[in-house]
C-alpha atoms as a PDB file:
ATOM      1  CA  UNK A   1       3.707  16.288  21.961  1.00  0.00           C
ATOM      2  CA  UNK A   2       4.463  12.589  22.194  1.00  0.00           C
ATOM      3  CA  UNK A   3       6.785  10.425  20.036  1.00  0.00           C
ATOM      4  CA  UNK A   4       4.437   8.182  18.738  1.00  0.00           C
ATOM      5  CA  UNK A   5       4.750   4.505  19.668  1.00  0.00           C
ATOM      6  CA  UNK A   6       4.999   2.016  16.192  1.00  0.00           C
ATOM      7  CA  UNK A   7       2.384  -0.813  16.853  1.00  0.00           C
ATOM      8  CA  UNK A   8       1.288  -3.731  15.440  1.00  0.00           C
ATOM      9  CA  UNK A   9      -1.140  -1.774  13.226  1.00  0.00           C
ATOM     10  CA  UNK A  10       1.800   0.320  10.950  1.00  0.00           C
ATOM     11  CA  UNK A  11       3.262  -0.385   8.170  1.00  0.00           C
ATOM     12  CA  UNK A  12       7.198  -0.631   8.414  1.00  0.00           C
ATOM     13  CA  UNK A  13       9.467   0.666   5.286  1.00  0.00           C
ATOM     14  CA  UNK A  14      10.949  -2.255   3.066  1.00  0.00           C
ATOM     15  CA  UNK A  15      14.227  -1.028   3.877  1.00  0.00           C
ATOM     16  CA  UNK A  16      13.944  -0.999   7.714  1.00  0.00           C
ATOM     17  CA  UNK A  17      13.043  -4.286   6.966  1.00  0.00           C
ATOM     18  CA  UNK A  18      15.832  -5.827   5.350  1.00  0.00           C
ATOM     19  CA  UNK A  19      18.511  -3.780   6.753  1.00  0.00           C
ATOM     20  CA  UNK A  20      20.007  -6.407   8.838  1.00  0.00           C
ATOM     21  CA  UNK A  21      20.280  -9.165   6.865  1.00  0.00           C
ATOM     22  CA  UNK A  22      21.920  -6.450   3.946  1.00  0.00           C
ATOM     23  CA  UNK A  23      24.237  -5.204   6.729  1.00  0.00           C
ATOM     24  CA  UNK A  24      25.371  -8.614   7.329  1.00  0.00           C
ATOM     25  CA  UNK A  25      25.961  -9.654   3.591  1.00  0.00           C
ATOM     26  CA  UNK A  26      27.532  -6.761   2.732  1.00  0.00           C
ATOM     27  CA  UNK A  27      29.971  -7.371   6.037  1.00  0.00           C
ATOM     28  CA  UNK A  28      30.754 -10.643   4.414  1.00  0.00           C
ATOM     29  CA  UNK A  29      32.104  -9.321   1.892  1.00  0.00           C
ATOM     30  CA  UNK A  30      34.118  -6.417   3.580  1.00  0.00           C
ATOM     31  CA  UNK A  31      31.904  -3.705   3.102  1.00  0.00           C
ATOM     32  CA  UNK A  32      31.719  -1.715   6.395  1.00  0.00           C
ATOM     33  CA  UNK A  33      29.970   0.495   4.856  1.00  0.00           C
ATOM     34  CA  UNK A  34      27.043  -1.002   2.649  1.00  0.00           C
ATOM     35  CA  UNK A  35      26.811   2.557   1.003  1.00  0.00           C
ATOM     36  CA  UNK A  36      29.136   1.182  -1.629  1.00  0.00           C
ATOM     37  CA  UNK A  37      27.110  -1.437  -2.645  1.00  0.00           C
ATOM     38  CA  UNK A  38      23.783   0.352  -2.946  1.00  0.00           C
ATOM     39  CA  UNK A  39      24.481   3.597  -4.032  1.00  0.00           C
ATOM     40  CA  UNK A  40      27.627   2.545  -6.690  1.00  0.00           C
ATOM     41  CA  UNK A  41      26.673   4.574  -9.777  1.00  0.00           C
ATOM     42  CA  UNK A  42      26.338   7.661  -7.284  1.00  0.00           C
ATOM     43  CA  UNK A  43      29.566   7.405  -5.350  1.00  0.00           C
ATOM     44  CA  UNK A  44      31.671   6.788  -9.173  1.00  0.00           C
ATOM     45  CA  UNK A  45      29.341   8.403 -11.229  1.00  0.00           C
ATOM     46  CA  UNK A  46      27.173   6.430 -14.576  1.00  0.00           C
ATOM     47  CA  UNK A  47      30.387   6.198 -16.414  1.00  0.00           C
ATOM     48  CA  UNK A  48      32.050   3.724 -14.333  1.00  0.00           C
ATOM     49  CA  UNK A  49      29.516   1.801 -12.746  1.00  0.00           C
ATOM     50  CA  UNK A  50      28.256   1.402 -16.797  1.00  0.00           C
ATOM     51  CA  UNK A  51      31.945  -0.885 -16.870  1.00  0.00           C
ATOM     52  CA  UNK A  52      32.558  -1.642 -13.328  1.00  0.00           C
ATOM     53  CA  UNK A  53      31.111  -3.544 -10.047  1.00  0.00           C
ATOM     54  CA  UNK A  54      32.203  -3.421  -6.395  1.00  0.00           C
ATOM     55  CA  UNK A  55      32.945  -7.215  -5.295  1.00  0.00           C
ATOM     56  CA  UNK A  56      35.098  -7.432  -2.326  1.00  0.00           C
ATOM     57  CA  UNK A  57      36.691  -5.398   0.063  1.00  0.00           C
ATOM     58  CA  UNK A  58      39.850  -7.103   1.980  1.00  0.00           C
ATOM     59  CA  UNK A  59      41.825  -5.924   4.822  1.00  0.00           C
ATOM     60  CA  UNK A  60      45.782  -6.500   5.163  1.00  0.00           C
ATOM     61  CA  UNK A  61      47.263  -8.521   8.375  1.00  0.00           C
ATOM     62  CA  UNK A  62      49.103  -5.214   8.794  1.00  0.00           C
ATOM     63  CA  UNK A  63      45.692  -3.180   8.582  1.00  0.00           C
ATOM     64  CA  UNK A  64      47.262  -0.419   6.988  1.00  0.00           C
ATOM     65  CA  UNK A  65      44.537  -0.212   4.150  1.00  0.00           C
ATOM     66  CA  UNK A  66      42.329  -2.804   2.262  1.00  0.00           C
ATOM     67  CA  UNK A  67      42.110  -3.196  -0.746  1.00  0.00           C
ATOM     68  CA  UNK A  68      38.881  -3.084  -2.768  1.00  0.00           C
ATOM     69  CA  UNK A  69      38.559  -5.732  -5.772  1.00  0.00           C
ATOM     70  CA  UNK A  70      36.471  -4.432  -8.877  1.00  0.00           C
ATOM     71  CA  UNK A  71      34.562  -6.400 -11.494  1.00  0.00           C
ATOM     72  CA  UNK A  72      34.942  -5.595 -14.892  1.00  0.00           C
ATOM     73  CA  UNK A  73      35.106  -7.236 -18.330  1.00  0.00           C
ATOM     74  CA  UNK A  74      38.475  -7.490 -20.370  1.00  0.00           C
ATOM     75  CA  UNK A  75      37.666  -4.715 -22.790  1.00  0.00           C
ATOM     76  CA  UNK A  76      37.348  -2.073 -19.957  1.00  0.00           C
ATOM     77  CA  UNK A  77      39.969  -2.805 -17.789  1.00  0.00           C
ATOM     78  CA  UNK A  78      42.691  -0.728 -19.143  1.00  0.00           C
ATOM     79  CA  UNK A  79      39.820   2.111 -19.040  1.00  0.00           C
ATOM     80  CA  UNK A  80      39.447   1.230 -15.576  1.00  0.00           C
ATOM     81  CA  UNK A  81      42.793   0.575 -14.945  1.00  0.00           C
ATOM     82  CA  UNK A  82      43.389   4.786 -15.844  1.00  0.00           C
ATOM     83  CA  UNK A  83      40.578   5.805 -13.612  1.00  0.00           C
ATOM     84  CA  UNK A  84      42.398   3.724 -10.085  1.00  0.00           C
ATOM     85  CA  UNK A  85      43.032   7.015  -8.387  1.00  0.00           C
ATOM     86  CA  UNK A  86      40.008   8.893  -8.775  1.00  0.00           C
ATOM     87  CA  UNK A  87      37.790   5.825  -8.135  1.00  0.00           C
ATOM     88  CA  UNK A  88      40.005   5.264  -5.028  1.00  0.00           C
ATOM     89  CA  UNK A  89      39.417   8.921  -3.726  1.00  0.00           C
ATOM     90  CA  UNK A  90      36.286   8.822  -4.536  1.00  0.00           C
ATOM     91  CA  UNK A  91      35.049   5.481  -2.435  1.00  0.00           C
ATOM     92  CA  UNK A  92      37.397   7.099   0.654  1.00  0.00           C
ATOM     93  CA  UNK A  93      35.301  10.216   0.126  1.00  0.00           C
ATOM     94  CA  UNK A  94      32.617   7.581   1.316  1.00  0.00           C
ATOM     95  CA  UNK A  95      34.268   5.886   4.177  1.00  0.00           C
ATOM     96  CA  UNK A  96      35.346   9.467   5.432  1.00  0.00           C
ATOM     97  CA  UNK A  97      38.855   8.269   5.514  1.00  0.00           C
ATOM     98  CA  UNK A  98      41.914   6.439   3.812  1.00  0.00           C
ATOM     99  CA  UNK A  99      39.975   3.405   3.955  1.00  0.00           C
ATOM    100  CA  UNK A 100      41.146   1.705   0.818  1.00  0.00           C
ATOM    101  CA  UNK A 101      44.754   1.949   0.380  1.00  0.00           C
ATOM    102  CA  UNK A 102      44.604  -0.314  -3.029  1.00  0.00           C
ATOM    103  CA  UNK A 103      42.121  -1.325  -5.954  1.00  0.00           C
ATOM    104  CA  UNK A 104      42.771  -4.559  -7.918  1.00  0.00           C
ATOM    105  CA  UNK A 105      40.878  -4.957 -10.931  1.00  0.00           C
ATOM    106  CA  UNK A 106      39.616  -8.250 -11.763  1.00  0.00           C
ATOM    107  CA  UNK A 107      38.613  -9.568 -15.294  1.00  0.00           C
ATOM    108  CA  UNK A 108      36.149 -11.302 -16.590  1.00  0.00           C
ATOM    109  CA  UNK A 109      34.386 -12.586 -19.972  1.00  0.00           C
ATOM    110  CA  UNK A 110      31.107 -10.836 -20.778  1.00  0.00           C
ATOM    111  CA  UNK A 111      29.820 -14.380 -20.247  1.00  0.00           C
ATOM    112  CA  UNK A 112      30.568 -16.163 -17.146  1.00  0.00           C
ATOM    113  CA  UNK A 113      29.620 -13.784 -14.137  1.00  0.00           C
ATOM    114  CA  UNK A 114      26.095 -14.429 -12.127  1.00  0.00           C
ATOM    115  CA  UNK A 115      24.992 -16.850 -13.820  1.00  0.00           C
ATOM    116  CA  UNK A 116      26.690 -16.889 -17.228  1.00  0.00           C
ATOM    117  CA  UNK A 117      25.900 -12.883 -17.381  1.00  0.00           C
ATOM    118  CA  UNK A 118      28.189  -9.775 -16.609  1.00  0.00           C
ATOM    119  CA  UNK A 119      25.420  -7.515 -16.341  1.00  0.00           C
ATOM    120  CA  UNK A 120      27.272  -3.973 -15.066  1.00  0.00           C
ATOM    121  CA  UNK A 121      23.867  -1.905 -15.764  1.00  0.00           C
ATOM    122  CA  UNK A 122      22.447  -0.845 -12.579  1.00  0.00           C
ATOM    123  CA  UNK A 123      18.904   0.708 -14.475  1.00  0.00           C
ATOM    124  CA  UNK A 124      16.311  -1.976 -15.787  1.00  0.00           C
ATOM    125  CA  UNK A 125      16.159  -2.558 -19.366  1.00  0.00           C
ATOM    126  CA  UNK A 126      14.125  -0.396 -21.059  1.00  0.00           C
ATOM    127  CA  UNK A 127      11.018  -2.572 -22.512  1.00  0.00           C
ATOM    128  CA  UNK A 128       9.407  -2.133 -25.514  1.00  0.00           C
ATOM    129  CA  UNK A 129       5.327  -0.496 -25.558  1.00  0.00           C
ATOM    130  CA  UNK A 130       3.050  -2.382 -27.013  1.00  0.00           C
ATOM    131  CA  UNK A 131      -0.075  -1.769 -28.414  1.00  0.00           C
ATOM    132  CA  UNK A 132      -2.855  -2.689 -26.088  1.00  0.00           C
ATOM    133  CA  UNK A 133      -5.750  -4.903 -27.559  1.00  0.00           C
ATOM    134  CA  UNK A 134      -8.431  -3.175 -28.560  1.00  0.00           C
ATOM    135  CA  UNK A 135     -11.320  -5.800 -26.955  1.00  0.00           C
ATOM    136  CA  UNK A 136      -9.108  -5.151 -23.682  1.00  0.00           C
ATOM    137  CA  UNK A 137      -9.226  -1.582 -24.280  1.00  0.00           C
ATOM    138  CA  UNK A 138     -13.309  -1.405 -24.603  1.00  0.00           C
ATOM    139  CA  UNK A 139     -13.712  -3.828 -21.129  1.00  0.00           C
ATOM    140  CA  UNK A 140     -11.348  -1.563 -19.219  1.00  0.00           C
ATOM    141  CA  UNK A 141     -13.134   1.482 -20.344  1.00  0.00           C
ATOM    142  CA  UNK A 142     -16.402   0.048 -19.059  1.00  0.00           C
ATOM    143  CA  UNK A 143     -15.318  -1.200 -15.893  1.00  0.00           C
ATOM    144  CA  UNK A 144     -14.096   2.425 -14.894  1.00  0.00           C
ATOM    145  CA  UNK A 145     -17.562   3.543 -16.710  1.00  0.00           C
ATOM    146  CA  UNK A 146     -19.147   4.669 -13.631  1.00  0.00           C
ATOM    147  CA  UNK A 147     -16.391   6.859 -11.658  1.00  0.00           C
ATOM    148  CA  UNK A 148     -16.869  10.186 -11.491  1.00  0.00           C
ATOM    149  CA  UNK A 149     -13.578  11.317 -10.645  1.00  0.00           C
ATOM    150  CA  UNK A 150     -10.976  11.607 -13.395  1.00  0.00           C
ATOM    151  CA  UNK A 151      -7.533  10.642 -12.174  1.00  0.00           C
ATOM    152  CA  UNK A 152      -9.884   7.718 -10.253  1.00  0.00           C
ATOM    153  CA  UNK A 153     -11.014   6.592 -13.471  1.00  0.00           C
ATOM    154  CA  UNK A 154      -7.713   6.502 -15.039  1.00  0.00           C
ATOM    155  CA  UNK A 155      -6.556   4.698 -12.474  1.00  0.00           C
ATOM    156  CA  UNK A 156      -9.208   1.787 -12.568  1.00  0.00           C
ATOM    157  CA  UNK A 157      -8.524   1.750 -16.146  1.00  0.00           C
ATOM    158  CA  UNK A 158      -5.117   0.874 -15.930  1.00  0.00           C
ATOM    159  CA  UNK A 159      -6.004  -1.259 -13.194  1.00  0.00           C
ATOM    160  CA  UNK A 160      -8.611  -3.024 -15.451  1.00  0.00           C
ATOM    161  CA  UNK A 161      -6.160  -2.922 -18.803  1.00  0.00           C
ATOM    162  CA  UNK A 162      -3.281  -5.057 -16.651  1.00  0.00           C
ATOM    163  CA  UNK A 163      -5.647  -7.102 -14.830  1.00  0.00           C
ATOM    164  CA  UNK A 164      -7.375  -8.134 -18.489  1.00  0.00           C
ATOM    165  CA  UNK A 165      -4.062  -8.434 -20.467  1.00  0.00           C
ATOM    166  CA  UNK A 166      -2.689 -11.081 -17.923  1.00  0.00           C
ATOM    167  CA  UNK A 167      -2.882 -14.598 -19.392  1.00  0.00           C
ATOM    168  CA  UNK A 168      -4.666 -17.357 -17.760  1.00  0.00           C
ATOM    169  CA  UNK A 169      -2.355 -19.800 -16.033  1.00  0.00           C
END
């Protein structure tokens, strides 16, 4: 059988997308490998990445090692500061070699970082339910009335319930 050809017609992923241009910020910054960046709470595990961010990556004039600079507020820093070893063999367990010879920690204020936040939680925040309004409730329902298929009509529901709830603007 054939590869197939792509065409105009199909749909290309998000990430296939944008890997360039993330590629070429993440070289900016040092990071050959862009792994670090996007999969940080995997590669250091929840603990760390809670407390800690990747930020730079810099190479000696000698280029016997770089040395990877860490984010992390003043509070956690001598935390961090006790984990330098197995955070540095673990990101070199990434790279495949002895990449990073060195990690500097850097401090900063809980205010003050990206845009007067030092946000080091990589999950979104968790948002509270509310209750749906009732009148909103009753149109969804009858919009999805008509369906015959279940997990169809749930879905037009929800559809219907998000569509209704937005505000006017």
């Amino acid at each position: 059988m054939a590869a197939r050809r792509p065409t105009a017609y199909q749909f290309t992923r998000a990430a296939t997308l944008l890997q360039g241009q993330i590629r070429r910020a993440g070289e900016s910054r040092g990071f050959a490998v862009t792994r670090l960046l996007t999969h940080w709470p995997e590669i250091v595990g929840e603990d760390v990445a809670r407390i800690a961010r990747p930020v730079d990556v810099s190479y000696g004039r000698q280029g016997m090692g770089a040395t990877l600079s860490v984010l992390t507020t003043g509070a956690q820093a001598p935390m961090l500061e006790m984990q330098k070893e197995r955070l540095r063999d673990k990101v070199n367990a990434v790279y495949g070699y002895n990449a990073i010879a060195r990690i500097r920690i850097t401090q900063t204020a809980s205010t003050g970082f990206a845009e007067g936040r030092a946000d080091f939680s990589h999950a979104p925040a968790k948002r509270a339910e509310s209750v749906p309004d009732p009148v909103i409730t009753r149109n969804a329902t009858a919009v999805a009335a008509g369906v015959g298929d279940e997990k169809l009509r749930a879905a037009i529901e929800s559809l219907a319930r998000n569509v209704l709830s937005k505000s006017k603007q």
